[in-house]
Protein backbone atom coordinates (compact mmCIF):
# COMPACT_ATOMS: atom_id res chain seq x y z
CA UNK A 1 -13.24 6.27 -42.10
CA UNK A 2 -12.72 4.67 -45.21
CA UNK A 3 -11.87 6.33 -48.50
CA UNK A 4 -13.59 5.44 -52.12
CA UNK A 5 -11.31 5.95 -55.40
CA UNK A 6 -14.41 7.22 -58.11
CA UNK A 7 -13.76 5.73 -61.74
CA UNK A 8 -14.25 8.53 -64.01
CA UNK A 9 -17.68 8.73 -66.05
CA UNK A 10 -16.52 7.35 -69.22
CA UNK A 11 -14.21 4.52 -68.87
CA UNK A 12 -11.31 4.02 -71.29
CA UNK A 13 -12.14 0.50 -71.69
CA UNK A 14 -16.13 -1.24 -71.98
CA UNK A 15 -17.61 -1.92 -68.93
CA UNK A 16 -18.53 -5.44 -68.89
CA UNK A 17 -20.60 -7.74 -66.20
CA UNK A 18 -17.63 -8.48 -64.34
CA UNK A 19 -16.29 -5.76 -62.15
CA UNK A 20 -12.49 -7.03 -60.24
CA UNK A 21 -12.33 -4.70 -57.62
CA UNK A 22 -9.61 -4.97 -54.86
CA UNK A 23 -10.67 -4.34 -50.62
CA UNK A 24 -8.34 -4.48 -48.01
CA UNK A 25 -7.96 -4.88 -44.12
CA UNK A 26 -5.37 -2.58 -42.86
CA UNK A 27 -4.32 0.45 -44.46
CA UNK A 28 -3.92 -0.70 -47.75
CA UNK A 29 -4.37 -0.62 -52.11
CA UNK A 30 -7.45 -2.12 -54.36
CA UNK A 31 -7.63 -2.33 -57.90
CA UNK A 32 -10.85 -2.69 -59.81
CA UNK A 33 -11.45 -3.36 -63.65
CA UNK A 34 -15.14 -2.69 -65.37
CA UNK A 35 -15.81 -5.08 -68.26
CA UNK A 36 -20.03 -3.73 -68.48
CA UNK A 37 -22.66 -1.62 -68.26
CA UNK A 38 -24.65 -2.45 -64.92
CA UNK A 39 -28.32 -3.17 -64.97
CA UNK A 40 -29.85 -0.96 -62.23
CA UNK A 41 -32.82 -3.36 -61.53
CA UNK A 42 -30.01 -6.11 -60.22
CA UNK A 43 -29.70 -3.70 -56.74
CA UNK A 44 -33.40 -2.41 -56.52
CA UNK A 45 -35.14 -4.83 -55.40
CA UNK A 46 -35.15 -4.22 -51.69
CA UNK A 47 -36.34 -6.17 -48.96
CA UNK A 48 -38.80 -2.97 -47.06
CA UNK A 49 -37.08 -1.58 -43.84
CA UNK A 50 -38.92 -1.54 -40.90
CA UNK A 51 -39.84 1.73 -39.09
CA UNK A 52 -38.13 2.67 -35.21
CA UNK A 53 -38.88 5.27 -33.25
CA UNK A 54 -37.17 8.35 -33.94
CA UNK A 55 -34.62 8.88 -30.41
CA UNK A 56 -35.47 11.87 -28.61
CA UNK A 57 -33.43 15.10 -28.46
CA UNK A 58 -31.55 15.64 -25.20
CA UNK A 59 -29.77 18.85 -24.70
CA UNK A 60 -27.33 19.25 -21.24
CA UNK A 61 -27.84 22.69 -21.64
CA UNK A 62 -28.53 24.88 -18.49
CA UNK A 63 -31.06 27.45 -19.01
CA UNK A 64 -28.58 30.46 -17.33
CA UNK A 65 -25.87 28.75 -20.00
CA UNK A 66 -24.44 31.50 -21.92
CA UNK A 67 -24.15 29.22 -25.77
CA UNK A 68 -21.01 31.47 -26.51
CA UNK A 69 -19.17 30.05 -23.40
CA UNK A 70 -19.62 26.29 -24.39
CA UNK A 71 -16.37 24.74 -24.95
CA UNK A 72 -15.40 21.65 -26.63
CA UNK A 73 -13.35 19.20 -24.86
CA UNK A 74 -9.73 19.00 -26.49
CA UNK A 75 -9.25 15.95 -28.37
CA UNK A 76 -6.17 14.42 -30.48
CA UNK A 77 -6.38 13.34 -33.84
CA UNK A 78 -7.63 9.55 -33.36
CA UNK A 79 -9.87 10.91 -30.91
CA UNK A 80 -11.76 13.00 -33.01
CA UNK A 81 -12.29 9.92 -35.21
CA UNK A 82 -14.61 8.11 -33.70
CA UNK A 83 -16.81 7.28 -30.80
CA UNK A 84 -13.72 8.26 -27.96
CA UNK A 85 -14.96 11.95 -28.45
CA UNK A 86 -16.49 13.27 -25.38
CA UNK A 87 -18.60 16.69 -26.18
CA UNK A 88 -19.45 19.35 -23.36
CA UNK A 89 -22.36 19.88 -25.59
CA UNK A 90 -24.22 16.71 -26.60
CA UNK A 91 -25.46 17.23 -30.05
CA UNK A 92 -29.26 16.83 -30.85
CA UNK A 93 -29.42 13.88 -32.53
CA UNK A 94 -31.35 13.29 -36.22
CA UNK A 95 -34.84 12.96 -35.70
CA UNK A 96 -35.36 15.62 -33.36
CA UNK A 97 -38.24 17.38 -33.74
CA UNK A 98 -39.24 19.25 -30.47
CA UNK A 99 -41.21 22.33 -30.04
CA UNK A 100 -39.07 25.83 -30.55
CA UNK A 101 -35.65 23.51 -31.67
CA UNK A 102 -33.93 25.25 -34.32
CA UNK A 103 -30.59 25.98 -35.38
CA UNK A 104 -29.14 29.32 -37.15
CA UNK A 105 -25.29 29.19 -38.21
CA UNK A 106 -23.40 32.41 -37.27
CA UNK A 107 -21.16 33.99 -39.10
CA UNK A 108 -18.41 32.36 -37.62
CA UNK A 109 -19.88 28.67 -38.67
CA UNK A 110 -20.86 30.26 -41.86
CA UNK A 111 -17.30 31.32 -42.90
CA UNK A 112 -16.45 27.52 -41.52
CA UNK A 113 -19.03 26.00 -43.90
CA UNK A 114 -17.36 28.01 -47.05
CA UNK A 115 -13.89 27.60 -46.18
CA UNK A 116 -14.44 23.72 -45.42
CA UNK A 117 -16.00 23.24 -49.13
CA UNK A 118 -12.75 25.39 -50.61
CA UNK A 119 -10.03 25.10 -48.79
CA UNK A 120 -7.32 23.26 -50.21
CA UNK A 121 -3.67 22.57 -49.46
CA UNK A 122 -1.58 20.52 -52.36
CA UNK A 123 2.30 19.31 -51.21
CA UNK A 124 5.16 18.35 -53.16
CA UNK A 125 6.80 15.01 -52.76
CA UNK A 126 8.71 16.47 -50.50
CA UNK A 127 6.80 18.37 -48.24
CA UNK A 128 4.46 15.29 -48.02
CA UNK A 129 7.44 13.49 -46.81
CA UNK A 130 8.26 16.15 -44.65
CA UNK A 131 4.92 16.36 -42.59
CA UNK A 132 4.86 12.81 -42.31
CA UNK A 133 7.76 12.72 -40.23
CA UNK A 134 6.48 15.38 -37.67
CA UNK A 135 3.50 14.05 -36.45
CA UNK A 136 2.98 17.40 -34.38
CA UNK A 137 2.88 19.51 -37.98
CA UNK A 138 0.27 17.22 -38.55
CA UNK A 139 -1.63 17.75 -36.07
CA UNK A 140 -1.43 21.15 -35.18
CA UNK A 141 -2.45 21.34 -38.74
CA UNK A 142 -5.35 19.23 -38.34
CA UNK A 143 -7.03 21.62 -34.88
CA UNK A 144 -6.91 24.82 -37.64
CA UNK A 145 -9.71 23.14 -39.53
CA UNK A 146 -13.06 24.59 -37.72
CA UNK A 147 -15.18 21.98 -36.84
CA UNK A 148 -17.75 20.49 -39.35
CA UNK A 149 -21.24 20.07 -37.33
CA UNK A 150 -24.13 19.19 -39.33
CA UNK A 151 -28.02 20.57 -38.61
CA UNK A 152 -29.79 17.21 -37.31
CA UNK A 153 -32.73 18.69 -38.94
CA UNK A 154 -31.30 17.74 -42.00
CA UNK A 155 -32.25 13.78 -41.89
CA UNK A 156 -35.27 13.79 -39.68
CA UNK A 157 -35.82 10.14 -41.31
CA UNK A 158 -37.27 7.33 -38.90
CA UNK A 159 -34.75 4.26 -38.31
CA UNK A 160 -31.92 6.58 -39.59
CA UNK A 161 -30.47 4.94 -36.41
CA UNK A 162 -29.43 1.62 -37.89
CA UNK A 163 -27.32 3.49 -40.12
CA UNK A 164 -24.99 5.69 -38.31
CA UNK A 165 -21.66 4.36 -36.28
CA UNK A 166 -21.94 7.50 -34.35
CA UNK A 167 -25.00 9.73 -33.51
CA UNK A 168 -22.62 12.94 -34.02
CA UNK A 169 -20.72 12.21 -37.10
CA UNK A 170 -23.41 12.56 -40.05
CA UNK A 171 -22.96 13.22 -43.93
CA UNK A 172 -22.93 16.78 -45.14
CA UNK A 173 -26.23 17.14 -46.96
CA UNK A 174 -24.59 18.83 -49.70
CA UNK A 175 -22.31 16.57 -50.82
CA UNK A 176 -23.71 13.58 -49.59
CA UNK A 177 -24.12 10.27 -51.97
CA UNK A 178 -27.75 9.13 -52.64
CA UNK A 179 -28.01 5.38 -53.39
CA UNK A 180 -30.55 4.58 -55.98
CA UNK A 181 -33.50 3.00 -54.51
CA UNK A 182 -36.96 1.70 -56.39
CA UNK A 183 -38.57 2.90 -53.22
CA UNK A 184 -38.61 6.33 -54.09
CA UNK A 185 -41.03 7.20 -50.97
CA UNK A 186 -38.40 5.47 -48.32
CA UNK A 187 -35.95 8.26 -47.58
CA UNK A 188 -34.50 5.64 -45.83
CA UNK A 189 -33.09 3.29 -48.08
CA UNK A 190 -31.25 5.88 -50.50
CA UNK A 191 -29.20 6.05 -47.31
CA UNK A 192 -25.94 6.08 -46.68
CA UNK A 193 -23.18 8.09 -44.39
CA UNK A 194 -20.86 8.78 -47.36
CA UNK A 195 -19.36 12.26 -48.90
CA UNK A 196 -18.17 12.91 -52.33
CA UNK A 197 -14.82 14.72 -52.33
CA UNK A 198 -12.94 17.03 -54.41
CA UNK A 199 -9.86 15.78 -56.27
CA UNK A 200 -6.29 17.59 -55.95
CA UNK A 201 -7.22 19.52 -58.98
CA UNK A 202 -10.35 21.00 -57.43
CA UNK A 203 -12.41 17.98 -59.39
CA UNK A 204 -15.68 17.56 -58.60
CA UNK A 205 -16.67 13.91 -56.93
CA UNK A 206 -13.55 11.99 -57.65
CA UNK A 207 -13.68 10.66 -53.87
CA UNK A 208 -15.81 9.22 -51.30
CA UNK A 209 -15.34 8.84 -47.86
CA UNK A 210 -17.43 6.94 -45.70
CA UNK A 211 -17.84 5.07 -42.22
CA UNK A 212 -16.44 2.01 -41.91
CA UNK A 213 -19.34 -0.16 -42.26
CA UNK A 214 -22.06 -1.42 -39.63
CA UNK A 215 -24.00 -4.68 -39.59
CA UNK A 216 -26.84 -2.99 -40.76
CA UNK A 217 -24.99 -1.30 -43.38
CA UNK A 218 -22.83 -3.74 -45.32
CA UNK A 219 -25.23 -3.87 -48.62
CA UNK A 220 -25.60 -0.71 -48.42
CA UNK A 221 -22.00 0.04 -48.53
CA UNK A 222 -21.39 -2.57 -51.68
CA UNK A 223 -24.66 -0.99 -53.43
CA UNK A 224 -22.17 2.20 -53.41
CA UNK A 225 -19.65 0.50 -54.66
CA UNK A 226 -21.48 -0.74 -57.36
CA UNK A 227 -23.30 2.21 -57.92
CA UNK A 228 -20.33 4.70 -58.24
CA UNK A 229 -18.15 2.17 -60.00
CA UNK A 230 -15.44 2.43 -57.59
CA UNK A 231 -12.39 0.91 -58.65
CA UNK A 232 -10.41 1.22 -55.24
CA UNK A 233 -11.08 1.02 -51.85
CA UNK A 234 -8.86 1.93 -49.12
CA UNK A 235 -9.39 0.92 -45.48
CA UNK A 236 -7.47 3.44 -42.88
CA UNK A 237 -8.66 1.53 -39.69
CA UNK A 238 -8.46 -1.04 -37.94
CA UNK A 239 -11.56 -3.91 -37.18
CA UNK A 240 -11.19 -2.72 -33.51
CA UNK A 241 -9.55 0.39 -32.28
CA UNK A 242 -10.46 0.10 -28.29
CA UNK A 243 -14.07 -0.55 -29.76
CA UNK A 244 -14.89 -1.64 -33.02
CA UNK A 245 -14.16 0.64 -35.84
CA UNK A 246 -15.69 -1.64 -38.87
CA UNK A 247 -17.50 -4.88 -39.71
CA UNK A 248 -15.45 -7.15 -41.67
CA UNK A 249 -17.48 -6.33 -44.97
CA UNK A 250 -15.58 -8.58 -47.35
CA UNK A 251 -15.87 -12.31 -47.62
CA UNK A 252 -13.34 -15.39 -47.06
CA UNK A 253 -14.66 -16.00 -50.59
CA UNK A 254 -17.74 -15.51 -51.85
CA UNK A 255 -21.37 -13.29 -50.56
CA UNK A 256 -24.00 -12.04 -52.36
CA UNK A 257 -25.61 -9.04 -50.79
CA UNK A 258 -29.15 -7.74 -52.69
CA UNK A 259 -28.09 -9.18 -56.37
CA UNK A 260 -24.70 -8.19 -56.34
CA UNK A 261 -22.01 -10.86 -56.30
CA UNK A 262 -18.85 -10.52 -54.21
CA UNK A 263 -15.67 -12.64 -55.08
CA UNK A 264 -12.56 -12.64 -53.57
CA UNK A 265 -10.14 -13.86 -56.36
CA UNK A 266 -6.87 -13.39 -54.21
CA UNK A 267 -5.04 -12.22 -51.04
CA UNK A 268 -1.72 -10.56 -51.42
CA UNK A 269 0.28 -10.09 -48.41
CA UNK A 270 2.55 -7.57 -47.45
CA UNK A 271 4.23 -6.24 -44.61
CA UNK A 272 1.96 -3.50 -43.70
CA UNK A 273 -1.23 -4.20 -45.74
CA UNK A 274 -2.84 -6.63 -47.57
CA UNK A 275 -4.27 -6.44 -50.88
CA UNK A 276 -7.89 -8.41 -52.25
CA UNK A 277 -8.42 -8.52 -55.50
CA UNK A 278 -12.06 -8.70 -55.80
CA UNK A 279 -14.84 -9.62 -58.68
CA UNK A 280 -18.49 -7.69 -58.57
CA UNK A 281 -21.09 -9.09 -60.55
């Protein structure tokens, strides 16, 4: 997953044509600066996606299968990342649409759902420091948090596919970011696995996160970019963990991806990270 620092609505400074924006491989630091106002009509021109068939639903459930008893396999931390999760339940995937399907939270998924869009938990210096040291605090910490499973119902949108690392990771509807599209009847190309998050203060949309991007999914990952003005991106994966994790989205030195012009102005190299100072226009 990949994390997206959201400039503020109203810029201290003009925005100008130009927008310097930092990416980075490894875990790592971008800076952006906004010189103007974007046109809209440079990103909406789209090239039309093509249709797929919608993947069928497939449920390993036994009839005499008691949905109470099903267990999910125990998992670590990096596990639960990314396509090394194995489920006892396979999740219906988006799209499905068979006769008598539905799904009704309980109670218990309904407190979930209310304390995953509250909860909150802000350290000190120190006790940031401290918890880094002990990666067990960590992750005990992390197996408290219920898990987040989204209705498939939610995106029954054909070709929704092509956009999606993982079948069982989607966006949370509610919080989800829209890309602007001038085809307004193609659910499809507004798009994108991404989720707003709340800022330390209880902010509204100061972050995104997002999957690292997909073939299929690189212009639609810089159309965010543009779109939310994000100043800095931080990568917090690797190209290939095992399997791959992300498509090398940035260029040696210069792409263009549906109007909007990527630049990389310079490389800075550190010991851990490296740093890209970047130009959108």
């Amino acid at each position: 997953f990949w994390h997206l620092l959201r400039a503020r609505p109203d810029p201290p400074f003009p925005l100008q044509e130009d927008r310097r924006q930092s990416v980075s491989r490894q875990p790592s630091f971008t800076y952006s600066e906004w010189t103007e106002d974007k046109n809209e009509d440079d990103f909406l021109d789209l090239d039309p996606v093509p249709e797929t068939p919608v993947f069928d639903c497939v449920m390993d459930i036994k009839a005499e299968t008691d949905p109470a008893t099903l267990t999910v396999k125990s998992v670590g931390l990096q596990e639960r990342r990314g396509s090394n999760v194995s489920l006892t339940l396979d999740m219906c995937t988006p799209g499905c649409t068979e006769q008598g399907f539905g799904y009704v939270m309980s109670p218990r998924e309904q407190s979930a759902q209310e304390y995953l869009q509250t909860a909150s938990n802000i350290l000190t210096e120190e006790e940031l420091h401290k918890k880094a040291l002990d990666p067990f605090i960590l992750q005990a910490e992390f197996f408290e948090i219920p898990m987040n499973f989204v209705d498939p119902k939610e995106y029954d949108i054909p070709g929704l596919v092509r956009k999606n690392r993982y079948k069982t990771i989607l966006p949370n509807p509610h919080s989800r970011v829209c890309l602007t599209s001038a085809e307004q009847d193609d659910p499809l190309s507004s798009y994108i696995n991404a989720n707003y998050i709340r800022g330390y203060g209880g902010e509204e949309k100061v972050y995104i996160a997002t999957q690292g991007p997909i073939v299929n999914t690189v212009s639609d990952f810089w159309r965010m970019v543009w779109q939310e003005r994000s100043p800095i991106i931080v990568m917090i994966t690797n190209i290939e963990e095992m399997n791959e994790k992300c498509t090398e989205y940035w260029p040696e030195e210069q792409v263009t991806y549906e109007g909007i012009e990527i630049t990389v102005n310079q490389v800075i190299q550190a010991d851990d990270y490296r740093l890209r100072l970047i130009t959108l226009k």
